[in-house]
Protein backbone atom coordinates (compact mmCIF):
# COMPACT_ATOMS: atom_id res chain seq x y z
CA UNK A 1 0.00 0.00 0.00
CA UNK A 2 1.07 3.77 -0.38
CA UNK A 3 0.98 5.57 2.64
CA UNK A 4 1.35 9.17 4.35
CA UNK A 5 2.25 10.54 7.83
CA UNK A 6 -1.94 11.10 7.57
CA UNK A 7 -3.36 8.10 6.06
CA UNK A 8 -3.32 5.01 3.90
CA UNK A 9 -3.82 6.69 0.18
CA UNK A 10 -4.15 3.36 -1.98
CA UNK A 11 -3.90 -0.02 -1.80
CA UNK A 12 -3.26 -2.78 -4.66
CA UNK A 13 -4.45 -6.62 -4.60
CA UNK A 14 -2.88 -8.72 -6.83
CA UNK A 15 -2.72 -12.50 -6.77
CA UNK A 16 0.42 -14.57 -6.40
CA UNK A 17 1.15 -18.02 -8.65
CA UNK A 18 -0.76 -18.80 -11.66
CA UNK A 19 -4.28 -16.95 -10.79
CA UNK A 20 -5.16 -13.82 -9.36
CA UNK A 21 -7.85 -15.67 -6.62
CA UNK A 22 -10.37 -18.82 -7.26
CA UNK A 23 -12.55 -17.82 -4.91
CA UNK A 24 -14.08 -19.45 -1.59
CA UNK A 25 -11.56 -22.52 -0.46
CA UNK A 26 -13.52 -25.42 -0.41
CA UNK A 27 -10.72 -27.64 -0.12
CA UNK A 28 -12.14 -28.83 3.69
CA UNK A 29 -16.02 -29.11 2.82
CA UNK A 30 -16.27 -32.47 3.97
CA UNK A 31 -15.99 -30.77 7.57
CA UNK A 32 -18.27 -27.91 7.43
CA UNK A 33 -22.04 -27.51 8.28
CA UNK A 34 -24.68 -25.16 6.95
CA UNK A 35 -23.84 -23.22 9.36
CA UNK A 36 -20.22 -22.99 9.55
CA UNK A 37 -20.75 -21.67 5.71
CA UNK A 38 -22.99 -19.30 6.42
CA UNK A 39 -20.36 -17.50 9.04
CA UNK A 40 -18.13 -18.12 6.46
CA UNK A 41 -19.86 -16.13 3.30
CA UNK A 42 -21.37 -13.29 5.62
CA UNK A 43 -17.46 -12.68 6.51
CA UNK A 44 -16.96 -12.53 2.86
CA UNK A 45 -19.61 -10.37 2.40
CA UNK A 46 -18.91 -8.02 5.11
CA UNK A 47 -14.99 -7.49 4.40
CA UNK A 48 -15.97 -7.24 0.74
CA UNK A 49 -18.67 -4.06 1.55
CA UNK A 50 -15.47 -2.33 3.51
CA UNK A 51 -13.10 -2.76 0.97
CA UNK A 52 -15.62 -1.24 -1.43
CA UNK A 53 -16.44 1.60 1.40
CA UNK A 54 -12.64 2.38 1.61
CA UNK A 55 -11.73 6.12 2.45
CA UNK A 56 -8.83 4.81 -0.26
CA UNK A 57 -8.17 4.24 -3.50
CA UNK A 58 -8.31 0.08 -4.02
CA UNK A 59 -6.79 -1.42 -6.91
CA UNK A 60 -6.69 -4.80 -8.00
CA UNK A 61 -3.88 -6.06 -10.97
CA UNK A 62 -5.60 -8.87 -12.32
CA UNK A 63 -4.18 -12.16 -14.21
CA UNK A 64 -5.06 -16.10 -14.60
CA UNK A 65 -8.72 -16.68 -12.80
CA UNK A 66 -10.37 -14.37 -10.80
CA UNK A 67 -13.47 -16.37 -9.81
CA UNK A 68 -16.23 -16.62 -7.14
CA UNK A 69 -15.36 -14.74 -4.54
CA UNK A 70 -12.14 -13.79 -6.75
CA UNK A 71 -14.10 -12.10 -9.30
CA UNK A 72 -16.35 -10.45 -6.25
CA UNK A 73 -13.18 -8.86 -4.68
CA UNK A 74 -12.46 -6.89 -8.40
CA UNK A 75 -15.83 -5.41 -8.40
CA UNK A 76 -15.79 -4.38 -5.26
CA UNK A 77 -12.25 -2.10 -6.12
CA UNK A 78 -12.11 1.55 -7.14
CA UNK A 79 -9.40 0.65 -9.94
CA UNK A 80 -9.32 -3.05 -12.09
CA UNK A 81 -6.68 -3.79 -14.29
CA UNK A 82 -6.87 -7.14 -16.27
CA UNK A 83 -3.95 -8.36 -17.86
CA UNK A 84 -5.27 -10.22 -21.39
CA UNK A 85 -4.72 -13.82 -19.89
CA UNK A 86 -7.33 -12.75 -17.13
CA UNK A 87 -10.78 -14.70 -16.94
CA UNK A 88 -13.67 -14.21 -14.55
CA UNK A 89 -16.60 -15.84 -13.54
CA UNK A 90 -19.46 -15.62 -10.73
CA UNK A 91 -20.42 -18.90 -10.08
CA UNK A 92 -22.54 -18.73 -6.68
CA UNK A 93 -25.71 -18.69 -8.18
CA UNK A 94 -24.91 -22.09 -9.17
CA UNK A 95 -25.41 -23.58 -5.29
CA UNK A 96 -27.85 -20.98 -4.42
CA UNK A 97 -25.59 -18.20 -3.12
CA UNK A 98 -26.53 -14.33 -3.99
CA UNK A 99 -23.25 -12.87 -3.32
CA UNK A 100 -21.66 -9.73 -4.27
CA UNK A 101 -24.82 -8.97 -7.20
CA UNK A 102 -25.45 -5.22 -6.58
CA UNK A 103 -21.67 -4.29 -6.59
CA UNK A 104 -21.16 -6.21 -10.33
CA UNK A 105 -24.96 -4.60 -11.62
CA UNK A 106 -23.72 -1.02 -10.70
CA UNK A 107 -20.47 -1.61 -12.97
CA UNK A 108 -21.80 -3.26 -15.39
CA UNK A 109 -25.38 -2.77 -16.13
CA UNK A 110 -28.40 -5.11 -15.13
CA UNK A 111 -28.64 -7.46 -17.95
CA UNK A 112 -24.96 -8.05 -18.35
CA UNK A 113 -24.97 -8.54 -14.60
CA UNK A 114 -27.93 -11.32 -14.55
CA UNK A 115 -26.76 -13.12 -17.51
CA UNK A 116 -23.21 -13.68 -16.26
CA UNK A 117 -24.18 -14.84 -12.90
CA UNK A 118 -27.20 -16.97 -14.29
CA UNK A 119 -24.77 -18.64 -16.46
CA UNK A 120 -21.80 -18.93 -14.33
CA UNK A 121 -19.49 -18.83 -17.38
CA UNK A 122 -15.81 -17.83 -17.99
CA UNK A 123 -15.86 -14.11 -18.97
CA UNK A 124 -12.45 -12.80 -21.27
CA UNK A 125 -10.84 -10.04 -20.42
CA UNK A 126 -12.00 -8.28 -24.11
CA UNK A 127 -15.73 -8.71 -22.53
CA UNK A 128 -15.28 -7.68 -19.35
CA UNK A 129 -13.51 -4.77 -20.39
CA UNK A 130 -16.38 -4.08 -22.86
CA UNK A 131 -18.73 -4.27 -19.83
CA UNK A 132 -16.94 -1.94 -17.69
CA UNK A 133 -16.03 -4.71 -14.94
CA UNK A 134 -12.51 -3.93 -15.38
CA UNK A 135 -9.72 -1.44 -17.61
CA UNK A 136 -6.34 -3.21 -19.90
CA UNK A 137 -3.79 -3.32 -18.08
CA UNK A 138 -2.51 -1.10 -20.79
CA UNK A 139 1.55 -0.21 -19.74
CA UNK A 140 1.12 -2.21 -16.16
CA UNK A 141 3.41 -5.38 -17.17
CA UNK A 142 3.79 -5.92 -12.81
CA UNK A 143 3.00 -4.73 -9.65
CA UNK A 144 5.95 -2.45 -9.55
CA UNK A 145 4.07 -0.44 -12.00
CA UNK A 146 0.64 -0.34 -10.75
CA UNK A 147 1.89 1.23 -7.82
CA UNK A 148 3.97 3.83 -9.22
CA UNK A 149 0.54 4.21 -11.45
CA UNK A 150 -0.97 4.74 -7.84
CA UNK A 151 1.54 6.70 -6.18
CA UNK A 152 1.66 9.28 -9.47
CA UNK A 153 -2.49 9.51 -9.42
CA UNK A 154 -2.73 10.05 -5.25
CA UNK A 155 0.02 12.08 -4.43
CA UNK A 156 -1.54 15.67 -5.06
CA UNK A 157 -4.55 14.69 -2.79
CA UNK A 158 -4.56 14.10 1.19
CA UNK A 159 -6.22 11.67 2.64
CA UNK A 160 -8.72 13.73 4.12
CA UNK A 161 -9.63 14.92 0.41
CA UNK A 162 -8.86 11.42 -1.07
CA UNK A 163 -11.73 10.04 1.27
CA UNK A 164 -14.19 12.88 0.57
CA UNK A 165 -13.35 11.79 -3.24
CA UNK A 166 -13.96 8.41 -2.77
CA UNK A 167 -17.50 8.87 -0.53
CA UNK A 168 -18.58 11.45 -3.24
CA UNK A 169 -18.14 9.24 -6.18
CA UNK A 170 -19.95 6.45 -4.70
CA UNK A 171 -22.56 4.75 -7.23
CA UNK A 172 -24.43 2.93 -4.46
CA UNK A 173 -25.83 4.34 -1.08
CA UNK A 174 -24.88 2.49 2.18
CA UNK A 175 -27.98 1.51 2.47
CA UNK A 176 -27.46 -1.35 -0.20
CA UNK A 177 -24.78 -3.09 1.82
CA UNK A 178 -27.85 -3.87 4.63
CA UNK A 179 -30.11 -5.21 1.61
CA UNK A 180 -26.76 -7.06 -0.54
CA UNK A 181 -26.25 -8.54 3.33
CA UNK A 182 -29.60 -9.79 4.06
CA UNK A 183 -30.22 -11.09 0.51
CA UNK A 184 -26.57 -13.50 1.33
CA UNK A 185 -28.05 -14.96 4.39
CA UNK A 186 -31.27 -15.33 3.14
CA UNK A 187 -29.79 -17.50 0.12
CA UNK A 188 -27.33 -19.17 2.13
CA UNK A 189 -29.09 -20.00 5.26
CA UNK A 190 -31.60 -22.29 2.82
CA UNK A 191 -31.24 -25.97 4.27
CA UNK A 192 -28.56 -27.99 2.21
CA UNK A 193 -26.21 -25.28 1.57
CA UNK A 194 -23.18 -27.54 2.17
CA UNK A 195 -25.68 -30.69 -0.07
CA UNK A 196 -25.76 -28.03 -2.87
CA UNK A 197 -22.41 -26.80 -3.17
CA UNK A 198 -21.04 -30.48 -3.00
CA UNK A 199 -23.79 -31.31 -6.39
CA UNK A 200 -22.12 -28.17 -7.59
CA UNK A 201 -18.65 -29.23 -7.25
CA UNK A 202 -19.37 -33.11 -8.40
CA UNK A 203 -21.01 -31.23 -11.45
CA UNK A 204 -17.83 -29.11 -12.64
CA UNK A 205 -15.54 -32.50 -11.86
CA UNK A 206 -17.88 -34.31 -13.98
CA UNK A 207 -17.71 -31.67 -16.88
CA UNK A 208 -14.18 -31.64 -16.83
């Protein structure tokens, strides 16, 4: 992150290995309950409404997959850069989950929104940037260079100002974290949460 004697000014995500983030680890499902997912996705949900409430400037550098909650986390940042390998993909609806919906509609439009999360598909970087979801990482070849991209846009504002930016150029009120909250636990707190998300998984191995 970039930081002053007065405040954090920006912060970038980026993922390390082969994929930016795959979303919600699943690798220990055989040992969770309804309701240990449910805690589990409303602490998604809630750290994902303060990142996109940040008094800073968030930035995510994306390559490989961002998907699921992956792909939720990018939305929910002021700046998104996707590299041209990047893919992403919103595949909750697919167990029942309504997660992270009202963030991805207000970047992208209704329609576009409900199609790719009805469909769960793998969305290119050419479409996404055609949707508004993210920008090319046009002249940002690493990290290195999406902060110095940072540092160069922040560092005539304060923080004080920077924040007053960021609450002013809000899309959504704060009411609609309240509503994007209840409409997660409503979804997820269904019985057979953990029943559907196993079909869901057995489905994709079977596809493979």
């Amino acid at each position: 992150d970039i930081c002053c004697a007065d405040g954090t000014q920006a912060v970038l995500v980026e993922g390390s290995g082969a994929h930016f983030c795959t979303g919600f680890d699943l690798s220990d499902l055989e040992q969770e309950t309804d309701d240990s997912l449910l805690a589990r996705f409303v602490r998604v949900e809630l750290m994902l409404q303060k990142w996109h409430r940040a008094p800073f400037v968030t930035a995510a550098l994306v390559h490989g997959k961002a998907w699921g909650a992956g792909a939720d986390l990018v939305a929910a940042c002021t700046l998104r850069w996707a590299r041209p390998d990047a893919t992403f993909a919103f595949p909750g609806a697919g167990f029942g989950l309504v997660l992270g919906s009202g963030r991805l509609a207000a970047l992208t439009g209704t329609a576009t929104a409900t199609e790719w999360i009805g469909s769960g598909r793998s969305i290119t970087t050419t479409e996404a940037v055609t949707h508004a979801l993210v920008q090319p990482a046009t002249g940002i070849d690493d990290p290195a260079q999406a902060m110095e991209h940072l540092r160069l846009m922040v560092a005539r504002l304060d923080a004080p100002t920077l924040a007053q930016i960021r609450s002013a150029t809000q899309t959504r009120n704060p009411g609609d974290d309240a509503a994007d909250l209840a409409r997660l636990v409503h979804s997820a707190a269904r019985p057979g949460l953990k029943a559907r998300i196993q079909t869901y998984r057995a489905s994709l191995r079977a596809g493979r």
